[in-house]
C-alpha atoms as a PDB file:
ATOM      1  CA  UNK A   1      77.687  48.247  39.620  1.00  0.00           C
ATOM      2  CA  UNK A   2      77.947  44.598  40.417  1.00  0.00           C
ATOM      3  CA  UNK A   3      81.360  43.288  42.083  1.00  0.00           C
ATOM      4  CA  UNK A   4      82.642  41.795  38.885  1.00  0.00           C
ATOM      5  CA  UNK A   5      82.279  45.277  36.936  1.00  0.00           C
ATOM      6  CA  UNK A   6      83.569  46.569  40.516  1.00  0.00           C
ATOM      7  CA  UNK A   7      86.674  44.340  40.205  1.00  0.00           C
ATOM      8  CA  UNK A   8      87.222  45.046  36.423  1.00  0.00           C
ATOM      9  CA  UNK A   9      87.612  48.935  37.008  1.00  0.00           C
ATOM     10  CA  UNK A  10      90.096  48.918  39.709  1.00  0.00           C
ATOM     11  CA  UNK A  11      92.168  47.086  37.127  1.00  0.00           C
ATOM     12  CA  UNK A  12      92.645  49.851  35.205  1.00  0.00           C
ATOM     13  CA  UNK A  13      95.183  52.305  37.509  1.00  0.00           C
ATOM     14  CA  UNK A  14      97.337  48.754  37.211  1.00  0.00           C
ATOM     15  CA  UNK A  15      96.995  48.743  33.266  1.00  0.00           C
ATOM     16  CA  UNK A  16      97.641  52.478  33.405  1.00  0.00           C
ATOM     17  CA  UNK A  17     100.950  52.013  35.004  1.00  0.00           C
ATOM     18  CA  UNK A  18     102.332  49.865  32.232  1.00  0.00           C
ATOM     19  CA  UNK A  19     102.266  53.428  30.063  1.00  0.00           C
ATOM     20  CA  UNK A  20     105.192  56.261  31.374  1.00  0.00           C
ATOM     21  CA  UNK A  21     102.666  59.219  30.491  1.00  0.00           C
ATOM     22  CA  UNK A  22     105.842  61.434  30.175  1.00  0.00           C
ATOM     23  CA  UNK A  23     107.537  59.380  27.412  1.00  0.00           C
ATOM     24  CA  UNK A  24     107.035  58.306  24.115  1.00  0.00           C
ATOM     25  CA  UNK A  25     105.471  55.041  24.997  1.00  0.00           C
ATOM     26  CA  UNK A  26     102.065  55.561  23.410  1.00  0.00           C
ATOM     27  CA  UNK A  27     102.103  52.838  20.774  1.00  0.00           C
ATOM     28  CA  UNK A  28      99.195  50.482  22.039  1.00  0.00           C
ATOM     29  CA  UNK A  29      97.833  47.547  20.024  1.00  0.00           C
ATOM     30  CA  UNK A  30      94.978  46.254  20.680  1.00  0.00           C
ATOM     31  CA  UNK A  31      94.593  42.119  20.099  1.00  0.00           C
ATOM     32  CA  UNK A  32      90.842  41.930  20.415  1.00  0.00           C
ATOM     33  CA  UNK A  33      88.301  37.997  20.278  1.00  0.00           C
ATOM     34  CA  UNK A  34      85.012  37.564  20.805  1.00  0.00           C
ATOM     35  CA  UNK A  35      84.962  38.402  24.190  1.00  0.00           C
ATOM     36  CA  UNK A  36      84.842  41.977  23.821  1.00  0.00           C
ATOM     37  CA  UNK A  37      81.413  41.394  21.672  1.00  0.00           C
ATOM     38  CA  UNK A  38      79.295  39.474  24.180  1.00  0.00           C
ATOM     39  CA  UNK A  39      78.118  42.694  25.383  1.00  0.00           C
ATOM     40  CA  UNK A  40      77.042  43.716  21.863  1.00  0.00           C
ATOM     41  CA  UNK A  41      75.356  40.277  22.233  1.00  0.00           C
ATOM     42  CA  UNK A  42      77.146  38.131  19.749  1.00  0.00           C
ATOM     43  CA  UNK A  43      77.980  34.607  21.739  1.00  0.00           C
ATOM     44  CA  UNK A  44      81.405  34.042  21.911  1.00  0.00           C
ATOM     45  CA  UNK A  45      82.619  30.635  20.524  1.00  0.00           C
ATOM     46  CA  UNK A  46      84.485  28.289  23.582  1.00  0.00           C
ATOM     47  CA  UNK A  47      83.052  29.590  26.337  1.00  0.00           C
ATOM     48  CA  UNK A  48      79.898  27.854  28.225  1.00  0.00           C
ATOM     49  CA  UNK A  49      77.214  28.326  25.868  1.00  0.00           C
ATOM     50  CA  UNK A  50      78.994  29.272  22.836  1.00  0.00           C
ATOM     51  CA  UNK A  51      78.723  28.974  19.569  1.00  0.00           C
ATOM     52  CA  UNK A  52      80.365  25.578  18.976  1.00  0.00           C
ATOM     53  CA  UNK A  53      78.778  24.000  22.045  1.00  0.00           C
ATOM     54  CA  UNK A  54      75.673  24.203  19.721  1.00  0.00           C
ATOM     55  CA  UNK A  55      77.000  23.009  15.904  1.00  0.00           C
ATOM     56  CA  UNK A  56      80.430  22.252  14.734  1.00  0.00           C
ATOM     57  CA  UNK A  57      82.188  24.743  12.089  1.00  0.00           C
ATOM     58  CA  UNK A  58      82.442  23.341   8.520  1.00  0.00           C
ATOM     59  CA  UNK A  59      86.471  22.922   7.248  1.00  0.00           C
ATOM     60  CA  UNK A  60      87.089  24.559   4.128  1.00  0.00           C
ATOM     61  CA  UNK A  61      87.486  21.000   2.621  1.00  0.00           C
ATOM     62  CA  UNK A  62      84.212  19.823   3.880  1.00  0.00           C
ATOM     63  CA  UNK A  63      82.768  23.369   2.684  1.00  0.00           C
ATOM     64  CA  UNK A  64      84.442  23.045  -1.131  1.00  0.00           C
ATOM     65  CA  UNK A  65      83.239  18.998  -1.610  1.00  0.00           C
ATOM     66  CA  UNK A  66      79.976  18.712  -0.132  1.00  0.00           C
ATOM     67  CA  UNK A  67      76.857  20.214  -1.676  1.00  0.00           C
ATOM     68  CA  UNK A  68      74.659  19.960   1.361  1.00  0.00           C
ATOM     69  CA  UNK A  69      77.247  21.362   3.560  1.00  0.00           C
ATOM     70  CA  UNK A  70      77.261  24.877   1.603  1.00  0.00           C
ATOM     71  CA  UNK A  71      73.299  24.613   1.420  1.00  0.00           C
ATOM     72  CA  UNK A  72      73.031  24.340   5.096  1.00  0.00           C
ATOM     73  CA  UNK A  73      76.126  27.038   5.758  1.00  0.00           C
ATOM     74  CA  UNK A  74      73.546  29.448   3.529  1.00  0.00           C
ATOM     75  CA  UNK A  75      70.518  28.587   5.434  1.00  0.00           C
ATOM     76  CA  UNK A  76      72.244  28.980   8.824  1.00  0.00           C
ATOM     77  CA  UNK A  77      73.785  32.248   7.527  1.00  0.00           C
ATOM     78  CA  UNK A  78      70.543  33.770   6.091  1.00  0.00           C
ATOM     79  CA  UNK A  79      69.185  32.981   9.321  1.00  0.00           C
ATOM     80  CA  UNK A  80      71.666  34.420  11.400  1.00  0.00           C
ATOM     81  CA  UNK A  81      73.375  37.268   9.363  1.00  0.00           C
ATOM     82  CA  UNK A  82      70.963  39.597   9.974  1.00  0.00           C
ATOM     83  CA  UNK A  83      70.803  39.396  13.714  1.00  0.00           C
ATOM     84  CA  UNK A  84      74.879  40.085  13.832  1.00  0.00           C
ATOM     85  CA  UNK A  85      74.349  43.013  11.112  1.00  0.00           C
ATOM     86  CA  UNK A  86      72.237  44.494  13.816  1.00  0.00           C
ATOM     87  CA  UNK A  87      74.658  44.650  16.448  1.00  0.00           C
ATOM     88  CA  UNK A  88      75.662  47.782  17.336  1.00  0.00           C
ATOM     89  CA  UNK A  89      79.644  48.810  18.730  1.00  0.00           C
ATOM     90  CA  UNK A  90      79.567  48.368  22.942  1.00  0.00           C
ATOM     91  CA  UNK A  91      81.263  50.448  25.268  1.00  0.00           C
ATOM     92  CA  UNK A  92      84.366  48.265  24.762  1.00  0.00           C
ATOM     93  CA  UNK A  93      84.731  49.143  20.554  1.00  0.00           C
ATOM     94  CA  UNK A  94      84.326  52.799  21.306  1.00  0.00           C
ATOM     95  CA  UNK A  95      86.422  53.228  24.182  1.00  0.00           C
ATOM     96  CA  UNK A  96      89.232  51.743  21.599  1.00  0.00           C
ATOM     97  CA  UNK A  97      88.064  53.784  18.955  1.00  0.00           C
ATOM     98  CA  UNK A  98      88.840  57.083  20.980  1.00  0.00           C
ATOM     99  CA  UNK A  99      92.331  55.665  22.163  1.00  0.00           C
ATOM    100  CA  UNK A 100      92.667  55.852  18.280  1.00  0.00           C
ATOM    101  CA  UNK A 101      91.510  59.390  18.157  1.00  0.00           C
ATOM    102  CA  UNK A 102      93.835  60.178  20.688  1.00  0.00           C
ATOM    103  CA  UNK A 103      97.019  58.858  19.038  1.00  0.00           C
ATOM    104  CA  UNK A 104      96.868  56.263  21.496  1.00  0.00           C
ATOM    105  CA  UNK A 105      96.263  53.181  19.360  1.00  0.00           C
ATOM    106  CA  UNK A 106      97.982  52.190  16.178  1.00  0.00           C
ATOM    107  CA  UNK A 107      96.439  49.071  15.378  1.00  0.00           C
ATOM    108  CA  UNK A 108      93.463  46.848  16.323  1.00  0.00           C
ATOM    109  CA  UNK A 109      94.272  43.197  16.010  1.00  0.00           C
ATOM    110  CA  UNK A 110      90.876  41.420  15.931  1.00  0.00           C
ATOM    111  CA  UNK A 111      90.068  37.907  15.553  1.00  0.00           C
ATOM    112  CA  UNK A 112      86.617  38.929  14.974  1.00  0.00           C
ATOM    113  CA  UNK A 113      84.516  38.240  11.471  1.00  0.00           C
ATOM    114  CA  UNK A 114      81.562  41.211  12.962  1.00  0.00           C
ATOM    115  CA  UNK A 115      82.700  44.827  11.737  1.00  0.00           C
ATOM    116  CA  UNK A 116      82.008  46.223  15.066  1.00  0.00           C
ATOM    117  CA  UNK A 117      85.647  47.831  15.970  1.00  0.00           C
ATOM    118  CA  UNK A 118      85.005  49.942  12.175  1.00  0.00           C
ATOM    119  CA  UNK A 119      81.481  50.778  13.190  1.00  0.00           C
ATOM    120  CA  UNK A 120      82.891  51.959  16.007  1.00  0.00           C
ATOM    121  CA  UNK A 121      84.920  54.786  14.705  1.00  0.00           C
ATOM    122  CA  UNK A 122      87.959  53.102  14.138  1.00  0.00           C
ATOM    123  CA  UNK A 123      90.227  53.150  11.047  1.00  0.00           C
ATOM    124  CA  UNK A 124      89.639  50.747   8.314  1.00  0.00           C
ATOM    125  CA  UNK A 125      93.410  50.654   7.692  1.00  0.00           C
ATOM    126  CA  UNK A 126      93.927  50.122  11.221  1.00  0.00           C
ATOM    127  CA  UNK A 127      91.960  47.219  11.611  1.00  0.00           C
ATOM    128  CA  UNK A 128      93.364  43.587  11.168  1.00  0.00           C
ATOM    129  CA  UNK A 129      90.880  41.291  10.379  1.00  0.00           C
ATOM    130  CA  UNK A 130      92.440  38.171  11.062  1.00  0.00           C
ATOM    131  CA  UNK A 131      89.637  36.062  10.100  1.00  0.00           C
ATOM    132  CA  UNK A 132      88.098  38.023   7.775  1.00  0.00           C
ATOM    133  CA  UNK A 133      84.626  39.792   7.425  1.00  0.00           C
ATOM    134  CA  UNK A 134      81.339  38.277   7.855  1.00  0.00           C
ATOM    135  CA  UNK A 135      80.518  41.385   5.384  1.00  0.00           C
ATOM    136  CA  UNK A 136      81.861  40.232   2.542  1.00  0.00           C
ATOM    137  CA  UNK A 137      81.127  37.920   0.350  1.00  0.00           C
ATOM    138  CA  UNK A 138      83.779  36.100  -1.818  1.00  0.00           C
ATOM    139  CA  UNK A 139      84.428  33.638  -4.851  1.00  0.00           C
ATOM    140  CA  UNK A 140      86.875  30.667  -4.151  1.00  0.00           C
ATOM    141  CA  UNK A 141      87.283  30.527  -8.250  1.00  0.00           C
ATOM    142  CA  UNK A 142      87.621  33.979  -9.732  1.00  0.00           C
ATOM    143  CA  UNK A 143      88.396  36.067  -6.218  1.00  0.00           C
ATOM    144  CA  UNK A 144      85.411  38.566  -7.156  1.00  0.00           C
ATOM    145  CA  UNK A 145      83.770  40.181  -4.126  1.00  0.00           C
ATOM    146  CA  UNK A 146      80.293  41.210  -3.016  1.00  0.00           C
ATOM    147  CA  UNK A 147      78.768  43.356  -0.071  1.00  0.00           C
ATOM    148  CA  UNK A 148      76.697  40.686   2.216  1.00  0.00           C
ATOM    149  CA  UNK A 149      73.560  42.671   1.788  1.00  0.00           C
ATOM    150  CA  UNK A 150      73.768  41.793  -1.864  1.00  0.00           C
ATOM    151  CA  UNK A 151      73.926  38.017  -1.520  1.00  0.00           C
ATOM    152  CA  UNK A 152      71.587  37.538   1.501  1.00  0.00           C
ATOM    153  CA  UNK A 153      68.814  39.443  -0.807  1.00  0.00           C
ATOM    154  CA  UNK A 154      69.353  36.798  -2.805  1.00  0.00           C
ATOM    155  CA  UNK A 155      68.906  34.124  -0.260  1.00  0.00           C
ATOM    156  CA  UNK A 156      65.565  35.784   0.310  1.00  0.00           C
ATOM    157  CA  UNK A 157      64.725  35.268  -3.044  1.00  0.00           C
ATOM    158  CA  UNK A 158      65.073  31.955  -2.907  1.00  0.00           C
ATOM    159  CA  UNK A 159      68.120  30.268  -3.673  1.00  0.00           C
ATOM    160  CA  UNK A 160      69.494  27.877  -1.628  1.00  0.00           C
ATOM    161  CA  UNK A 161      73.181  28.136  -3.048  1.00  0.00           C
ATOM    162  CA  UNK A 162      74.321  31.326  -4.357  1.00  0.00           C
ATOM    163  CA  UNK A 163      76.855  31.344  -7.351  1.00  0.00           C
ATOM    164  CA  UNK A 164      79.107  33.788  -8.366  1.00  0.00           C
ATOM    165  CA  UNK A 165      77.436  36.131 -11.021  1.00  0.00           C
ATOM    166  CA  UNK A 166      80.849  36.385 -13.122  1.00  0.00           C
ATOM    167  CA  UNK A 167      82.349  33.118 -13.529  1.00  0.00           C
ATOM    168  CA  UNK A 168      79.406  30.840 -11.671  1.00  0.00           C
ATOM    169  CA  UNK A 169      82.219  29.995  -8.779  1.00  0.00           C
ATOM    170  CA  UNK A 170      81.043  28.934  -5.379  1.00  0.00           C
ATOM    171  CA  UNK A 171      80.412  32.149  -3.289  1.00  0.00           C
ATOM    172  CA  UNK A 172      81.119  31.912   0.815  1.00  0.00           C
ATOM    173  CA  UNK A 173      81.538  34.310   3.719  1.00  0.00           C
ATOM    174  CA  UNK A 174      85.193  35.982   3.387  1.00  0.00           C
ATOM    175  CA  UNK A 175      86.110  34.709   6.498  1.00  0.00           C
ATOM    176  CA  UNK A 176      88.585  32.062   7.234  1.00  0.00           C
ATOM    177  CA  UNK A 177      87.079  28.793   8.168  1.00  0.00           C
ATOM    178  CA  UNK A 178      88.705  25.517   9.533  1.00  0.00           C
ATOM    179  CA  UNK A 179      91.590  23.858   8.005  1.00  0.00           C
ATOM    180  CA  UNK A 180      92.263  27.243   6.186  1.00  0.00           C
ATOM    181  CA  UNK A 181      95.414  29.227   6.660  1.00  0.00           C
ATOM    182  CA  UNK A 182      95.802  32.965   8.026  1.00  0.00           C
ATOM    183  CA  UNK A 183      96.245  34.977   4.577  1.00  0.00           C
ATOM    184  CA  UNK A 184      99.725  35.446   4.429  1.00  0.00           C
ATOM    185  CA  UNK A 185      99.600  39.664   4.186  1.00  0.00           C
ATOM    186  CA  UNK A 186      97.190  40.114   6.760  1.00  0.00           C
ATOM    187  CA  UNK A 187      99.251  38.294   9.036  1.00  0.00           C
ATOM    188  CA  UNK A 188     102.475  39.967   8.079  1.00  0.00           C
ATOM    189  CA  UNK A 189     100.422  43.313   9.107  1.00  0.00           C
ATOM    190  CA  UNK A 190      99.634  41.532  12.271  1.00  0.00           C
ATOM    191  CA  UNK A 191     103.029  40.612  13.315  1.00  0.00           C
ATOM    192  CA  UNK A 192     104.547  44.372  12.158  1.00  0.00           C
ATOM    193  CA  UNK A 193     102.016  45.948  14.464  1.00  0.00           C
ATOM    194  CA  UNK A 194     102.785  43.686  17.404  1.00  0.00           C
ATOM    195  CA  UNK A 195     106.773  43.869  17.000  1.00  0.00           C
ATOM    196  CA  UNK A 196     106.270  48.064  16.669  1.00  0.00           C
ATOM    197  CA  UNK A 197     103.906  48.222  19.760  1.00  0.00           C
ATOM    198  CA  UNK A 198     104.738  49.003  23.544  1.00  0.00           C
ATOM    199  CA  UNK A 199     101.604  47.817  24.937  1.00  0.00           C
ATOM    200  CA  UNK A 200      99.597  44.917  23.482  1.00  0.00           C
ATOM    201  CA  UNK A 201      96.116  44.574  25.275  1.00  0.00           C
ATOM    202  CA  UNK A 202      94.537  41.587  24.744  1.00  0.00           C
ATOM    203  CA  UNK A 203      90.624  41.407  24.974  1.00  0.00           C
ATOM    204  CA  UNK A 204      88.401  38.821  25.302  1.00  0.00           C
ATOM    205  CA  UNK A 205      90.364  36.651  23.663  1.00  0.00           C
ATOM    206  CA  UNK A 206      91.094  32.814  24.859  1.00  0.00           C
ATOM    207  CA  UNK A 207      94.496  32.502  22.840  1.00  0.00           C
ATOM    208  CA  UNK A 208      94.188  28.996  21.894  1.00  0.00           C
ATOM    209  CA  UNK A 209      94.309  29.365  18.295  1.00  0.00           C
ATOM    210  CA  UNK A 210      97.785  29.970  16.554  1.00  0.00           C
ATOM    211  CA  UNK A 211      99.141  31.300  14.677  1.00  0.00           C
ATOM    212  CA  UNK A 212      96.984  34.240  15.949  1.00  0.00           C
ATOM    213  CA  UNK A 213      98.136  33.392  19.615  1.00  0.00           C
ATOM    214  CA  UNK A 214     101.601  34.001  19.384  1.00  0.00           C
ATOM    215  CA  UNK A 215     101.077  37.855  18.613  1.00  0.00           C
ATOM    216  CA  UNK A 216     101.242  38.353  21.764  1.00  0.00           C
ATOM    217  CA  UNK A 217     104.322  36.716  22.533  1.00  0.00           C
ATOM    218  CA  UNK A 218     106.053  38.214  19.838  1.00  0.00           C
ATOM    219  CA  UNK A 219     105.293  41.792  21.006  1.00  0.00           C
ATOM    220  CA  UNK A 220     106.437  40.478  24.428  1.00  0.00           C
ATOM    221  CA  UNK A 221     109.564  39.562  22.751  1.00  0.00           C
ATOM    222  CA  UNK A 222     110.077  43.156  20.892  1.00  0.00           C
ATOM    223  CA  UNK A 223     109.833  44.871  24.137  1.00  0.00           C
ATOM    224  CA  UNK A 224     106.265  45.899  24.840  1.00  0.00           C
ATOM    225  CA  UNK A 225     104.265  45.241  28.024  1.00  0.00           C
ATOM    226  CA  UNK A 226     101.101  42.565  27.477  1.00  0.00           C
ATOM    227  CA  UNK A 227      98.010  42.742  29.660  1.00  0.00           C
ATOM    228  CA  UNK A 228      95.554  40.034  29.448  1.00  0.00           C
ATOM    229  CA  UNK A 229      91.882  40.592  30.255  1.00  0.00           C
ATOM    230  CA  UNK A 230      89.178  37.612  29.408  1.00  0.00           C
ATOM    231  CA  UNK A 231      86.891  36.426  31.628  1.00  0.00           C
ATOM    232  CA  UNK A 232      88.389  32.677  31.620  1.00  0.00           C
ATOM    233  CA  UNK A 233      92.033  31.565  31.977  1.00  0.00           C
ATOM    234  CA  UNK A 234      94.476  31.811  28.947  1.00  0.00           C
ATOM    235  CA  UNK A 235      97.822  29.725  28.514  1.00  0.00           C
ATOM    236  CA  UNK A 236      99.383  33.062  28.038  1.00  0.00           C
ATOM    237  CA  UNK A 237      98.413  34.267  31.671  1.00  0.00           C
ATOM    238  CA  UNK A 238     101.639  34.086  33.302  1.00  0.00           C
ATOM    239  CA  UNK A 239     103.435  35.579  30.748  1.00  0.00           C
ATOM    240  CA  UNK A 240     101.743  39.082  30.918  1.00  0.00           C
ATOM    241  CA  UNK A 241     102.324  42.230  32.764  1.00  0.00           C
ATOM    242  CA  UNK A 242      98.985  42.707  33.451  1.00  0.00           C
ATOM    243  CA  UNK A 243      96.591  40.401  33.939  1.00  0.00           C
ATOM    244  CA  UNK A 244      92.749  40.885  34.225  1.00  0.00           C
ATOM    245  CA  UNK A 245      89.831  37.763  34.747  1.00  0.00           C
ATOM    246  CA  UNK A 246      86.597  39.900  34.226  1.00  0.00           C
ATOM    247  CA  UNK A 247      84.408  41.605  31.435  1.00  0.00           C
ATOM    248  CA  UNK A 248      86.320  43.260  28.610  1.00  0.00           C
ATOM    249  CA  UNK A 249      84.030  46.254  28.826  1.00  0.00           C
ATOM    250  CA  UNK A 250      83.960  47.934  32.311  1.00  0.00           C
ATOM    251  CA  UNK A 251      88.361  47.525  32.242  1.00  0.00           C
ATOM    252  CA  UNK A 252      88.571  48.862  28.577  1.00  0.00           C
ATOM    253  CA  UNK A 253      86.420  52.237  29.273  1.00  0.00           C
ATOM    254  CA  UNK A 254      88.216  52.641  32.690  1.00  0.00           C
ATOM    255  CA  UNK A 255      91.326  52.578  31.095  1.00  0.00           C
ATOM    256  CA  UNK A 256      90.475  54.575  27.963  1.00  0.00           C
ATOM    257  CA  UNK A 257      88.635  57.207  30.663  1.00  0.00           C
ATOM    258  CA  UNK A 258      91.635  57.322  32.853  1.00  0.00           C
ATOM    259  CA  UNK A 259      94.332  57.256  30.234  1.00  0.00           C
ATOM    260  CA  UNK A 260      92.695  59.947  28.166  1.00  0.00           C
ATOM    261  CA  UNK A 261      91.301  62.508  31.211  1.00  0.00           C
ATOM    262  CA  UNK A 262      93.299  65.772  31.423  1.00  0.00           C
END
């Protein structure tokens, strides 16, 4: 075990002592970013390194106007989609997962487009997808949907700019992209599950991008504890309960372990 992992798991008797075991105080949501899927190998996006270090995200204007912005966003994507289809749940996913099994966790917040928290094991219902789903596939004109596989066999075949089948719409990923707002119900589910909570762990996330970032203050605000564990610095640091620099991973399935041992 090297002395970061070392460090991480004696976090977690601090992170259990947020919880009275005796009480009612089980309602944990989790806020999850990308940090807590660098160990399923998908680069996170700010950090050294990271995605946007490397090419700049289209806006959704950008996206919607310019031809050769949504052919290269479908080369890039048939390129990369089926590397992060690939990606299989880490320690981190699963040890959330069973806190769901458990009647721990209510609600998994996740700012993350990869599927890996339902792979995982955990709810569909219960997962917020903030940003969307890189697998979907959606039309700006008509609202149809498609499963990714579907499109990117598609891109295989050839075309560099996939229409919609129905009303020949542009397609894109059913994610959120720049200059696009939050949709407004899956936010509303966001902020219900952080005002009902008692414990809000966030992981891996940097908390720089709001509205997103303020979940955590408002279940701060509603009573529950907040612990913080990212392996860089967030602006919310010194507002938590709890807080944890180090790997998402080795403090997630120390807590899960020691939370959920007889």
């Amino acid at each position: 075990m090297s002395s970061s992992e070392y460090a991480s798991r004696s976090a977690a008797p601090e992170l259990i002592g947020l919880i009275d075991l005796g009480s009612i105080r089980t309602r944990i949501v989790a806020f999850t970013g990308a940090g807590i899927s660098t160990d399923s190998g998908i680069p996170d996006y700010r950090g050294p390194g990271g995605v946007w270090e490397q090419r700049s995200p289209p806006t959704i204007g950008d996206f919607l106007e310019n031809a050769e912005t949504r052919r290269a966003y479908w080369r890039r994507r048939r390129h990369d989609y089926p590397t992060l289809s690939a990606r299989e749940p880490n320690g981190a996913h699963l040890a959330l997962a069973s806190l769901e099994r458990a009647g721990r966790l209510t609600a998994v917040i996740t700012q993350n487009i990869d599927g890996l928290h339902q792979r995982a094991g955990n709810d569909h219902e219960r997962v917020i997808e903030l940003h969307g789903t890189a697998h979907r596939i959606r039309c700006v004109s008509c609202g149809s949907f498609w499963d990714a596989a579907a499109i990117h066999r598609r891109l295989d075949a050839g075309e560099e700019e996939p229409r919609c089948e129905r009303c020949g719409g542009i397609l894109r990923s059913a994610t959120v992209l720049f200059g696009e707002p939050l949709a407004k119900d899956v936010l509303q589910r966001a902020i219900e599950a952080a005002r009902s909570c008692d414990l809000m762990l966030v992981i891996g996330s940097s908390l720089v991008v709001n509205p997103a970032a303020q979940l955590p203050v408002v279940a701060k605000r509603n009573g529950a504890a907040l612990a913080i564990i990212n392996r860089t610095p967030t602006p919310l640091d010194a507002f938590a309960d709890v807080h944890v620099l180090g790997e998402a991973t080795p403090v997630i399935e120390a807590f899960a372990d020691a939370l959920l041992s007889p």
